[in-house]
C-alpha atoms as a PDB file:
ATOM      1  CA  UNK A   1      -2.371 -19.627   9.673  1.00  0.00           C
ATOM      2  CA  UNK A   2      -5.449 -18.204   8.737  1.00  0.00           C
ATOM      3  CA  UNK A   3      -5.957 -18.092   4.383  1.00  0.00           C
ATOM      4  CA  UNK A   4      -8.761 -16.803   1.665  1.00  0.00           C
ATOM      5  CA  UNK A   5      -8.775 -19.341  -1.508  1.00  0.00           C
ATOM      6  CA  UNK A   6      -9.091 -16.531  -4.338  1.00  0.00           C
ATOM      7  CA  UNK A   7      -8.197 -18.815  -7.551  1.00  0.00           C
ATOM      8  CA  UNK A   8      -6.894 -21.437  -8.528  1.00  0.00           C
ATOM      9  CA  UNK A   9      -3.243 -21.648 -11.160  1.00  0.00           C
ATOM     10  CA  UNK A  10      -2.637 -25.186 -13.072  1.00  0.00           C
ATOM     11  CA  UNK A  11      -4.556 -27.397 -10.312  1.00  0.00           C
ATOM     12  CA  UNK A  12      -3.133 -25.249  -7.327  1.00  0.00           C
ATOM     13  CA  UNK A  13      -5.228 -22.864  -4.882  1.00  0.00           C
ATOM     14  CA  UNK A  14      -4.265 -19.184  -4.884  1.00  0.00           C
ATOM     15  CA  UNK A  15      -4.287 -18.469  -1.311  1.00  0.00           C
ATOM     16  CA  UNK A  16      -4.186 -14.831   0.345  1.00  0.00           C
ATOM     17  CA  UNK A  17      -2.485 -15.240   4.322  1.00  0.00           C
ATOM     18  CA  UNK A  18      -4.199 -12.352   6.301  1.00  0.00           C
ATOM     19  CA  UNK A  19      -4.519 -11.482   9.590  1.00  0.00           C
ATOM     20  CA  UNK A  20      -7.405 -10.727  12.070  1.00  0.00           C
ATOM     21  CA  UNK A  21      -7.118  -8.922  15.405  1.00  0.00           C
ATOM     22  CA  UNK A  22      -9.568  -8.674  17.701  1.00  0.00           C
ATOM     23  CA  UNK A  23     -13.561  -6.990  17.945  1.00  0.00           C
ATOM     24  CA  UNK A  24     -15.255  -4.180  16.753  1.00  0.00           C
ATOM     25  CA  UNK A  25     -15.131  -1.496  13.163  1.00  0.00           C
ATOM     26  CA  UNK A  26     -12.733  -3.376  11.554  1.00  0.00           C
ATOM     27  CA  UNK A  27     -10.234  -1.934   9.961  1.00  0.00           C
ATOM     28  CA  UNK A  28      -8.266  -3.312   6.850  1.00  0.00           C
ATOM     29  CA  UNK A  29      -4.575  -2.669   5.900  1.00  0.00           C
ATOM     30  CA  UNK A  30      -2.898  -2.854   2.496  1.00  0.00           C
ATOM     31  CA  UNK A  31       0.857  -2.889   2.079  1.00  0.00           C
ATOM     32  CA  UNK A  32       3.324  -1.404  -0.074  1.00  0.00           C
ATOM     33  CA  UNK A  33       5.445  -2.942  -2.389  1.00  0.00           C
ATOM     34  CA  UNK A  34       7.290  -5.316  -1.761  1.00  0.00           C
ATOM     35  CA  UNK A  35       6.343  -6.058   1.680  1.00  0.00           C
ATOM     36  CA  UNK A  36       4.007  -7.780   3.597  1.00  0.00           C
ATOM     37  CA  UNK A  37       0.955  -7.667   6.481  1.00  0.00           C
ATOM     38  CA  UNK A  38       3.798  -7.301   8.833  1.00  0.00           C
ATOM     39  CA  UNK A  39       4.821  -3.521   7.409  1.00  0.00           C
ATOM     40  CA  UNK A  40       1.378  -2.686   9.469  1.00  0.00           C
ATOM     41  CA  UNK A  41       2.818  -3.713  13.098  1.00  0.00           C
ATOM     42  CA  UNK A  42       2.811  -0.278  14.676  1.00  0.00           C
ATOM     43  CA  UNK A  43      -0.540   0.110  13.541  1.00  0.00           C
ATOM     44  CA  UNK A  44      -2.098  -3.157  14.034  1.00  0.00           C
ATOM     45  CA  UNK A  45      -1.828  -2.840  17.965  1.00  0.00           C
ATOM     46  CA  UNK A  46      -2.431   1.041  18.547  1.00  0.00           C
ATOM     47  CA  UNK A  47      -5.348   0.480  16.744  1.00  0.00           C
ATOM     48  CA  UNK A  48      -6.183  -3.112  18.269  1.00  0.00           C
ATOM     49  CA  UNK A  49      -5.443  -1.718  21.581  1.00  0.00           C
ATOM     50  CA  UNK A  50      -7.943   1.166  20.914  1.00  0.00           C
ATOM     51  CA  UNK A  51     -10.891  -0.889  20.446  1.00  0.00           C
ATOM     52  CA  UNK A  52     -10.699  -1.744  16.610  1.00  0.00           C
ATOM     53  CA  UNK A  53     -10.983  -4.885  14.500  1.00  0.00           C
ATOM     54  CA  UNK A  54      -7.475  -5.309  12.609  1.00  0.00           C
ATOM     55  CA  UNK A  55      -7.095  -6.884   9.527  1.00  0.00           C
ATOM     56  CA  UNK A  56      -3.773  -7.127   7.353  1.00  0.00           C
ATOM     57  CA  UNK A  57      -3.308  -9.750   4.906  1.00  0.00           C
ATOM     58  CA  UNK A  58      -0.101 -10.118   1.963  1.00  0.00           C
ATOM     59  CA  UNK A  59      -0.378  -9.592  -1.501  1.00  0.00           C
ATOM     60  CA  UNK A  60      -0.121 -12.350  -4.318  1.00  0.00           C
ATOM     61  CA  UNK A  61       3.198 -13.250  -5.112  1.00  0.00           C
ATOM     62  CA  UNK A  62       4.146 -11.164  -1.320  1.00  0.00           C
ATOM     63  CA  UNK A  63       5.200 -12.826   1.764  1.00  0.00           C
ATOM     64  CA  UNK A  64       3.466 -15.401   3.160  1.00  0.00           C
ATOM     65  CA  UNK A  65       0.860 -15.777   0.266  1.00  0.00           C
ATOM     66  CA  UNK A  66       1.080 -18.185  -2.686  1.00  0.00           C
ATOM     67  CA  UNK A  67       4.240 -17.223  -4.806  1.00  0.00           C
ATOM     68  CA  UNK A  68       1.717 -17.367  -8.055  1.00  0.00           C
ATOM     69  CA  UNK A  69       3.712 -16.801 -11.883  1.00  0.00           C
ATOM     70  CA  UNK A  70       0.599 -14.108 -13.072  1.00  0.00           C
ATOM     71  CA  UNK A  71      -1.845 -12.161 -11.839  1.00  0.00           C
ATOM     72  CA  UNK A  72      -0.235  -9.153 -10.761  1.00  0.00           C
ATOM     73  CA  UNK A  73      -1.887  -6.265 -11.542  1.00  0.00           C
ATOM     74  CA  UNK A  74      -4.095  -4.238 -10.192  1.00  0.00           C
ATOM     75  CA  UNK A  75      -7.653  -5.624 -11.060  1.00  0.00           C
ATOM     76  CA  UNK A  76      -5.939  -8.974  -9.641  1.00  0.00           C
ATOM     77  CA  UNK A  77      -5.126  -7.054  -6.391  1.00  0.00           C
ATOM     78  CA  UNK A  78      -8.760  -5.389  -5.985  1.00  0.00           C
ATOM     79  CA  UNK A  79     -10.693  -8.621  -7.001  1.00  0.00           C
ATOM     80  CA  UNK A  80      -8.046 -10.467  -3.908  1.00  0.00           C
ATOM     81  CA  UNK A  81      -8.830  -7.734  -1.550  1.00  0.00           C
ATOM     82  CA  UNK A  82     -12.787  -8.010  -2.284  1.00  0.00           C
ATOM     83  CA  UNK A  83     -12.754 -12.047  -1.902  1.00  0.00           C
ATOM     84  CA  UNK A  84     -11.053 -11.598   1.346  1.00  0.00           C
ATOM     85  CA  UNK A  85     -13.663  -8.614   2.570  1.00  0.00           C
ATOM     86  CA  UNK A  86     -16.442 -11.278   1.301  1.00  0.00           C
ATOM     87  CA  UNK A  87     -14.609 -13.829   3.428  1.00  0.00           C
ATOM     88  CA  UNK A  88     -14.879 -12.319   6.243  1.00  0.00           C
ATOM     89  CA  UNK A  89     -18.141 -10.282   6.025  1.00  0.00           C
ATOM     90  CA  UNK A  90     -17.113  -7.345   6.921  1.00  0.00           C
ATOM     91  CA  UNK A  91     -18.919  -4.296   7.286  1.00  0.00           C
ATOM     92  CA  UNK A  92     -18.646  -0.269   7.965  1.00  0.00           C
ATOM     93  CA  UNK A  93     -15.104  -1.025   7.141  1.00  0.00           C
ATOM     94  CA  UNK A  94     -12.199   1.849   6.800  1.00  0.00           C
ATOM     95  CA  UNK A  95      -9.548   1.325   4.030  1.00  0.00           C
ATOM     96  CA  UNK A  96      -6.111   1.924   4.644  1.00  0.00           C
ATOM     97  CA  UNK A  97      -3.740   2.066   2.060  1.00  0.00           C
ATOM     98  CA  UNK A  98       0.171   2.588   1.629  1.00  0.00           C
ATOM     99  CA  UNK A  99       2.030   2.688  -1.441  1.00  0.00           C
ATOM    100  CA  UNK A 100       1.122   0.167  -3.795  1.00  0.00           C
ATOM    101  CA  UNK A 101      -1.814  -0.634  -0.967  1.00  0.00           C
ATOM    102  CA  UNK A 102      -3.169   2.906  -1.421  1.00  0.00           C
ATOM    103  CA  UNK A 103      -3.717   2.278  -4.706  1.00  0.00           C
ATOM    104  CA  UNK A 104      -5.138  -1.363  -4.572  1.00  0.00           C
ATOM    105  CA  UNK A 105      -7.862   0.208  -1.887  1.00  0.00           C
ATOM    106  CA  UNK A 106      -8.599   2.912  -4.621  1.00  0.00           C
ATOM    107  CA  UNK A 107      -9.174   0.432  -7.599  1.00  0.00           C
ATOM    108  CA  UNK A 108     -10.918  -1.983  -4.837  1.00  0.00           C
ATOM    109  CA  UNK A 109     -13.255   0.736  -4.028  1.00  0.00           C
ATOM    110  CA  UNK A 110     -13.665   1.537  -7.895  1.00  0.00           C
ATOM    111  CA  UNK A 111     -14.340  -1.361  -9.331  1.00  0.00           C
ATOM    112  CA  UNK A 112     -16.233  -3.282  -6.194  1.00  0.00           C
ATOM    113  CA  UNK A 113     -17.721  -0.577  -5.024  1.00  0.00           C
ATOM    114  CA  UNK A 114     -18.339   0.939  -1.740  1.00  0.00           C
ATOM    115  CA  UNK A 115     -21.154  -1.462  -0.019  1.00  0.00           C
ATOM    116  CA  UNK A 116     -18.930  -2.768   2.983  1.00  0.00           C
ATOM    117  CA  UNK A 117     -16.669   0.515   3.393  1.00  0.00           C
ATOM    118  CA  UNK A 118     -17.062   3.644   6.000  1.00  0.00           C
ATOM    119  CA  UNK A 119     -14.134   5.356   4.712  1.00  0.00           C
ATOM    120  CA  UNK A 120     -10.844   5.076   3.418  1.00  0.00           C
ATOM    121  CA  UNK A 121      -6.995   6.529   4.012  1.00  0.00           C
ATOM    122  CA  UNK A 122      -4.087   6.856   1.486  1.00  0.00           C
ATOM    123  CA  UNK A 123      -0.992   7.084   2.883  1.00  0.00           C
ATOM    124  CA  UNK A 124       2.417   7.998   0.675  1.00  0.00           C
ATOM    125  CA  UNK A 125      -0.213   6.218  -2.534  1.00  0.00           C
ATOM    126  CA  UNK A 126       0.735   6.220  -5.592  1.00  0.00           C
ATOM    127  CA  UNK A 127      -2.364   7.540  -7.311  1.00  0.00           C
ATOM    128  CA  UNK A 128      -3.788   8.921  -9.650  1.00  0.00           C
ATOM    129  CA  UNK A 129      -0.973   7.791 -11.887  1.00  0.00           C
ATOM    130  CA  UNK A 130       2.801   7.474 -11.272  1.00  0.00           C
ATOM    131  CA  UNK A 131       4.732   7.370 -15.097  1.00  0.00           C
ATOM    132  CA  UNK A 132       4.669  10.217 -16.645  1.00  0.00           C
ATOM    133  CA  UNK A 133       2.873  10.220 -20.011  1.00  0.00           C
ATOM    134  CA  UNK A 134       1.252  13.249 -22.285  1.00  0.00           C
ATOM    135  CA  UNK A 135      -1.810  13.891 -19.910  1.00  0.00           C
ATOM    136  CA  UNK A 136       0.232  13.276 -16.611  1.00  0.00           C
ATOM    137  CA  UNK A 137       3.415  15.258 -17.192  1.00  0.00           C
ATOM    138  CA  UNK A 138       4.412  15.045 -13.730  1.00  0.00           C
ATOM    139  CA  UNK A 139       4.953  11.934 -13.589  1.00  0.00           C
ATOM    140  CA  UNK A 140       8.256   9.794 -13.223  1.00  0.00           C
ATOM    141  CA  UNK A 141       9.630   8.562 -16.620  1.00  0.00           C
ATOM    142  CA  UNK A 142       9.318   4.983 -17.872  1.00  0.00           C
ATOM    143  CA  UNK A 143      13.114   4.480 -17.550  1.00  0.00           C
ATOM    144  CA  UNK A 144      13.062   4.981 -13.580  1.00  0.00           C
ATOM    145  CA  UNK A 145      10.634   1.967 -13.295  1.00  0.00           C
ATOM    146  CA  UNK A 146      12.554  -0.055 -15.735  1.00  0.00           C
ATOM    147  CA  UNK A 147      15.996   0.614 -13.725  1.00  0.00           C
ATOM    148  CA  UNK A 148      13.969  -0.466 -10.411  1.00  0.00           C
ATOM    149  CA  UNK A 149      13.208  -3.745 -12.631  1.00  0.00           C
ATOM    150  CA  UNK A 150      16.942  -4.240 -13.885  1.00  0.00           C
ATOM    151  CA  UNK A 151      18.253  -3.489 -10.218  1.00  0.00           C
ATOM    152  CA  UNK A 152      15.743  -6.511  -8.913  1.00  0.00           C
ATOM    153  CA  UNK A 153      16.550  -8.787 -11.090  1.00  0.00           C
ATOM    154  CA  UNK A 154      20.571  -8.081 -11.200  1.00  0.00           C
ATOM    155  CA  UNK A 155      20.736  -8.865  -7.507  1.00  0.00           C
ATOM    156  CA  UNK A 156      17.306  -8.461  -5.439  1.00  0.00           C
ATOM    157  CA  UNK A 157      19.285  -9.285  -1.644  1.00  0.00           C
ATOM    158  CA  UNK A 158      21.361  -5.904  -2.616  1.00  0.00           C
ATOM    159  CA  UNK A 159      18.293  -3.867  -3.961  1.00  0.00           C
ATOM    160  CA  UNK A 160      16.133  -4.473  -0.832  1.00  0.00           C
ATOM    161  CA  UNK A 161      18.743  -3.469   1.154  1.00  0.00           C
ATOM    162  CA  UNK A 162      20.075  -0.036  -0.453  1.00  0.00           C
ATOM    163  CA  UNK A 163      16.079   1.012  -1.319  1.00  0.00           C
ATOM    164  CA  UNK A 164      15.446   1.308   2.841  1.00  0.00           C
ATOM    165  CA  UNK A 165      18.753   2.256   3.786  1.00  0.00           C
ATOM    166  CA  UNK A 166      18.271   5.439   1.066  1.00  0.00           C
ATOM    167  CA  UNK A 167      15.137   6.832   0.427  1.00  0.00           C
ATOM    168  CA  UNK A 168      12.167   4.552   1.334  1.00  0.00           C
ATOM    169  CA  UNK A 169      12.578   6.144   4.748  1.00  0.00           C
ATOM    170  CA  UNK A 170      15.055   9.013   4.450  1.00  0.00           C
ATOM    171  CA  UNK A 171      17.906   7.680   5.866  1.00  0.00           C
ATOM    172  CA  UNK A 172      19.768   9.226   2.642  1.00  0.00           C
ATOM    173  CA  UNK A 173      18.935  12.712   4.009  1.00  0.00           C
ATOM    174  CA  UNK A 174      21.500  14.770   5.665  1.00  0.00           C
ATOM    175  CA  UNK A 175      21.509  14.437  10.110  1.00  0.00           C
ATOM    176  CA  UNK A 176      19.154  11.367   9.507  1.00  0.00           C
ATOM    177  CA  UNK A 177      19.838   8.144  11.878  1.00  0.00           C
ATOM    178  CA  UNK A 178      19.321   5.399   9.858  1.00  0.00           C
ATOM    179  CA  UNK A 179      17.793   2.383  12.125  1.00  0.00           C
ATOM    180  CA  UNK A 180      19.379  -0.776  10.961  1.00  0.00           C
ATOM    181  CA  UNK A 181      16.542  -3.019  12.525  1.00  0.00           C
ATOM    182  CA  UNK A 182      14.000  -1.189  10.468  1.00  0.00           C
ATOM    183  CA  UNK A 183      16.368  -1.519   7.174  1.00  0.00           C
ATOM    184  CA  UNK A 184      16.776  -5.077   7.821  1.00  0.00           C
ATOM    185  CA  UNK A 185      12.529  -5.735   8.542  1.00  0.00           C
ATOM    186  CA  UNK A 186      12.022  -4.290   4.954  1.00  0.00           C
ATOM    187  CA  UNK A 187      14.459  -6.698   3.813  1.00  0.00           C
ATOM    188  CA  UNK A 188      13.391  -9.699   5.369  1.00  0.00           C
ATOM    189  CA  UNK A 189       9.285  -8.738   4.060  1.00  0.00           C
ATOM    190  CA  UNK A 190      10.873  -8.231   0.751  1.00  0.00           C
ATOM    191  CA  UNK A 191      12.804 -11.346   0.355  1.00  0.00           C
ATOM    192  CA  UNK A 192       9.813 -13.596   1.964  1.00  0.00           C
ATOM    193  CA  UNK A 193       8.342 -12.592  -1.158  1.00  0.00           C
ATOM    194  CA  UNK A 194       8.147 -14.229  -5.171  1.00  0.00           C
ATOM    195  CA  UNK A 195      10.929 -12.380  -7.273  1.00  0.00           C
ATOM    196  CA  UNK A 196       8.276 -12.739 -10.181  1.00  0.00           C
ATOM    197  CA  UNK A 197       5.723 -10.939  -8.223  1.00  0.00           C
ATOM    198  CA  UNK A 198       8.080  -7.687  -7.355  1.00  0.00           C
ATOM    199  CA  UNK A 199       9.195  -7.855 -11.098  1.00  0.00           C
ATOM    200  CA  UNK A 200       5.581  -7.386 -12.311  1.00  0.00           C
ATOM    201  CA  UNK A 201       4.428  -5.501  -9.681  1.00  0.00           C
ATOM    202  CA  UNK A 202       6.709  -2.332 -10.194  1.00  0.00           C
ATOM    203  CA  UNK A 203       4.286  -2.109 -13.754  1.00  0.00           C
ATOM    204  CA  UNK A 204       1.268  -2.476 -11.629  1.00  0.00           C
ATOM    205  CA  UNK A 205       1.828   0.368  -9.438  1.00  0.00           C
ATOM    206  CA  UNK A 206       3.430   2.446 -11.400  1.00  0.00           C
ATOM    207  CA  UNK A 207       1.693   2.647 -14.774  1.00  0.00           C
ATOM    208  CA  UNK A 208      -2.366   2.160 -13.423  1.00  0.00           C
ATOM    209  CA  UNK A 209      -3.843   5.413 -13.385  1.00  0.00           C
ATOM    210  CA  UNK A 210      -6.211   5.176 -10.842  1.00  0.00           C
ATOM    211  CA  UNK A 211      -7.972   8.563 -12.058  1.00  0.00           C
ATOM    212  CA  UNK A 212     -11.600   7.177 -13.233  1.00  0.00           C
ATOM    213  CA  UNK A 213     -11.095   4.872  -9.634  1.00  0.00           C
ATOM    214  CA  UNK A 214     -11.090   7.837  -7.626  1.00  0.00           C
ATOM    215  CA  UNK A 215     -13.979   9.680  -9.555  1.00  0.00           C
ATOM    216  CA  UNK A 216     -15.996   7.126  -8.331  1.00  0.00           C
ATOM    217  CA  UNK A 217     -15.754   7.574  -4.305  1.00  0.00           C
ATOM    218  CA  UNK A 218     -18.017   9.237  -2.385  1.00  0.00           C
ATOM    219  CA  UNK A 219     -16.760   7.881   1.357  1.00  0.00           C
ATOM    220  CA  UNK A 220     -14.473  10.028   3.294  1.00  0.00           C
ATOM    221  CA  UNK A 221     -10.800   9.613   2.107  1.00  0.00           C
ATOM    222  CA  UNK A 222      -7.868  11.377   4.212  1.00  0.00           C
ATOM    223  CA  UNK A 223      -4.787  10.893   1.383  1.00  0.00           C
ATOM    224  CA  UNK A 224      -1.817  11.969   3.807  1.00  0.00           C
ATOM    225  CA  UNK A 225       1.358  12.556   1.718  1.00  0.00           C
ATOM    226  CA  UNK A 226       5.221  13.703   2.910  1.00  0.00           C
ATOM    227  CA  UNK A 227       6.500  16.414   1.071  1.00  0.00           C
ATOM    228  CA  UNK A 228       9.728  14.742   1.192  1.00  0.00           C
ATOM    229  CA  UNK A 229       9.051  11.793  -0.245  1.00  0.00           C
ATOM    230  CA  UNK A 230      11.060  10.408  -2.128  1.00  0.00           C
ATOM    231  CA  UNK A 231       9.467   7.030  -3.839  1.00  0.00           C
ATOM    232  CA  UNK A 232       6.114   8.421  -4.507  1.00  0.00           C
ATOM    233  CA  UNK A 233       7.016  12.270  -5.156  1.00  0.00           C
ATOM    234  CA  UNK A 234       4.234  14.383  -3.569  1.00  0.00           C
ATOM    235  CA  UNK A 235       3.120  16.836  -6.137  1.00  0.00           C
ATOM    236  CA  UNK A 236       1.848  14.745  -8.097  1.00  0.00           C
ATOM    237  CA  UNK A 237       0.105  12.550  -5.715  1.00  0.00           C
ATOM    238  CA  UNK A 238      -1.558  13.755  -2.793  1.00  0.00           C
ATOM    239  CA  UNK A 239      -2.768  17.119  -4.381  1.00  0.00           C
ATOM    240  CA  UNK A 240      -3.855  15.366  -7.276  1.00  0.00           C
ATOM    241  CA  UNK A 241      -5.719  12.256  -5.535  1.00  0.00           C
ATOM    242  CA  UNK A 242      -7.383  15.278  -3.101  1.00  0.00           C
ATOM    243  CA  UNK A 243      -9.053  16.856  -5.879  1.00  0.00           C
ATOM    244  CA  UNK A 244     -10.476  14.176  -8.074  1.00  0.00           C
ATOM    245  CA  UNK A 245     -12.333  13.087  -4.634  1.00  0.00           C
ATOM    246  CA  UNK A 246     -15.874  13.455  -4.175  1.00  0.00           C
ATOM    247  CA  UNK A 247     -14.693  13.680  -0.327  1.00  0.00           C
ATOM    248  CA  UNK A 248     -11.081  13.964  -0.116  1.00  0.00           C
ATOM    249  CA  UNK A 249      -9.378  15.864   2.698  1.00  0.00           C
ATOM    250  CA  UNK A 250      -5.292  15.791   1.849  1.00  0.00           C
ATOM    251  CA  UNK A 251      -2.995  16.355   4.936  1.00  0.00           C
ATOM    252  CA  UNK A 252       0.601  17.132   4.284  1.00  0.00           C
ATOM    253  CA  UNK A 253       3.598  15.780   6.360  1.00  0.00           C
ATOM    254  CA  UNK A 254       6.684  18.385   5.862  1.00  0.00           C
ATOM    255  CA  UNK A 255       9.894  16.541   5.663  1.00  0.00           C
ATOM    256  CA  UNK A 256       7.979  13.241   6.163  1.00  0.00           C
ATOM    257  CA  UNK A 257       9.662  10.507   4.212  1.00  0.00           C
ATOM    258  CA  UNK A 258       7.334   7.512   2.385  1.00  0.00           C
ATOM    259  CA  UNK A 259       7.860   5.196   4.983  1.00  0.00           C
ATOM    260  CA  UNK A 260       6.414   7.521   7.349  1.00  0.00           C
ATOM    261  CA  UNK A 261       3.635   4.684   8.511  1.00  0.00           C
ATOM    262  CA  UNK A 262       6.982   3.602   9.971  1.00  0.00           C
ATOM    263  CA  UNK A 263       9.261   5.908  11.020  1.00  0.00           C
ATOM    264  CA  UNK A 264       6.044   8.859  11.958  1.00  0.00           C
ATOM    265  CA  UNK A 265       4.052   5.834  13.320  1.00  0.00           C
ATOM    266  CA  UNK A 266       2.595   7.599  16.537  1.00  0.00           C
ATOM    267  CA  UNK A 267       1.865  11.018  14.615  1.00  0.00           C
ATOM    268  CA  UNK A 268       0.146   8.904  11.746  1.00  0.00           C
ATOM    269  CA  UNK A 269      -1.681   6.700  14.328  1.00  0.00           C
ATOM    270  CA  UNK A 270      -2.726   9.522  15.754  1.00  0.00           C
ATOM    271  CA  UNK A 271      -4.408  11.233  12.667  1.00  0.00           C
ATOM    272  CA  UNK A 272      -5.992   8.400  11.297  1.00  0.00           C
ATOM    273  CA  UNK A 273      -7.616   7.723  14.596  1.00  0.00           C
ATOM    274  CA  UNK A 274      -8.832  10.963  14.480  1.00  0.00           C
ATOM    275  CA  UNK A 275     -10.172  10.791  11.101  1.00  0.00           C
ATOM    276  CA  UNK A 276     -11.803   7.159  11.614  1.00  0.00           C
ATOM    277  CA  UNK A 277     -13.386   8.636  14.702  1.00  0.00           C
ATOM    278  CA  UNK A 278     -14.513  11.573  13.102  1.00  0.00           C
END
């Protein structure tokens, strides 16, 4: 399986697992937490099968990667994502973040800068900032995140199975059809993953304000956002992220859920291949 070396932890490489489809723009997926390359299926072959270079590759600490004690936070992240762009050479790439992804392509794009990128999507991202403090009001408060921690490390099987089966996707909504195989996929990327990693990684994403990060871009960005989502909550989001881009365009998903890469997958293949060919 194909690996980037980005550091090294007591004698022992830090490896990133990614993959690479095919010829062409590439583009380059980052996952939400706590899942994998493998979240990106539905989108890796509509958008290998259109032509595209696909890349997708697993966090520190997340599935296939090396289950490494430190490192993650969000400069980590970036700094991983640029050493495997470097890796590869790419060029005239487009971004495309989920989740926690969305925000690791924001913070890659603001602190590496925006040499080797076309443009960029953030999908269901949690940017600018997710915990609500005195200049984000918004936001969630601290104690949500810290219940998310205490459910994980109570009894992580149970927690990665009630989080999909609820309201990652919606299935907690009234006349909903909950898809068992798609509860169970989250829960097999989650568990592939280092318990240490998910622990610090619900402080990464939720208390970085990516604000000054997406100041700084001045490549294309299509943020697409539910308004029923339920993880990342969309007012203060989408609209926000929109605005503080140089060149933001925000499209809105009514009753969309956050997994909508997912569960929407051939509506939101279908926009971002609009927007990359635009």
């Amino acid at each position: 399986m194909p690996y980037v070396t980005v550091g090294k932890k007591n004698g022992t490489n830090i490896d990133i697992y990614y993959k690479d489809w095919g010829k062409g723009q590439p583009i380059v997926f980052s996952h939400g937490w706590p899942l994998s390359a493998d979240d990106w299926d539905a989108q890796m072959l509509f958008f290998l099968g259109k032509g595209y270079r696909v890349i997708a590759h697993d966090r520190r600490g997340h599935g296939r990667s090396t289950q490494t004690s430190d490192g993650h936070d969000m400069d980590h992240y970036a700094d991983d994502l640029a050493a495997l762009t470097a890796h590869l050479d790419l060029k005239n790439a487009v971004h495309v973040g989920h989740s926690t992804g969305g925000g690791e392509v924001a913070h890659y794009l603001g602190r590496h800068g925006e040499g080797r990128v076309a443009k960029a999507a953030l999908l269901s991202a949690v940017p600018p900032l997710m915990v609500k403090t005195e200049k984000n009001p918004g936001g969630l408060p601290k104690e949500v995140f810290d219940d998310l921690q205490a459910q994980l490390a109570a009894n992580r099987a149970k927690f990665y199975y009630d989080l999909p089966a609820g309201p990652f996707y919606g299935f907690n909504r009234p006349g909903a059809k909950p898809s068992e195989a798609i509860i169970w996929n989250w829960w097999r990327q989650g568990m592939m993953g280092g318990a240490k990693a998910h622990y610090d990684g619900i402080v990464a994403f939720s208390q970085t304000d990516f604000t000054e990060d997406l100041k700084k871009i001045t490549v294309p960005v299509l943020v697409m956002h539910g308004d029923d989502d339920q993880i990342v909550p969309y007012a203060d989001s989408g609209p926000l992220s929109a605005k503080l881009l140089k060149n933001g365009t925000l499209k809105t998903y009514k009753g969309f859920p956050h997994g909508m890469p997912t569960t929407q997958a051939d509506t939101i293949n279908a926009d971002l291949l609009a927007f990359i060919k635009s």
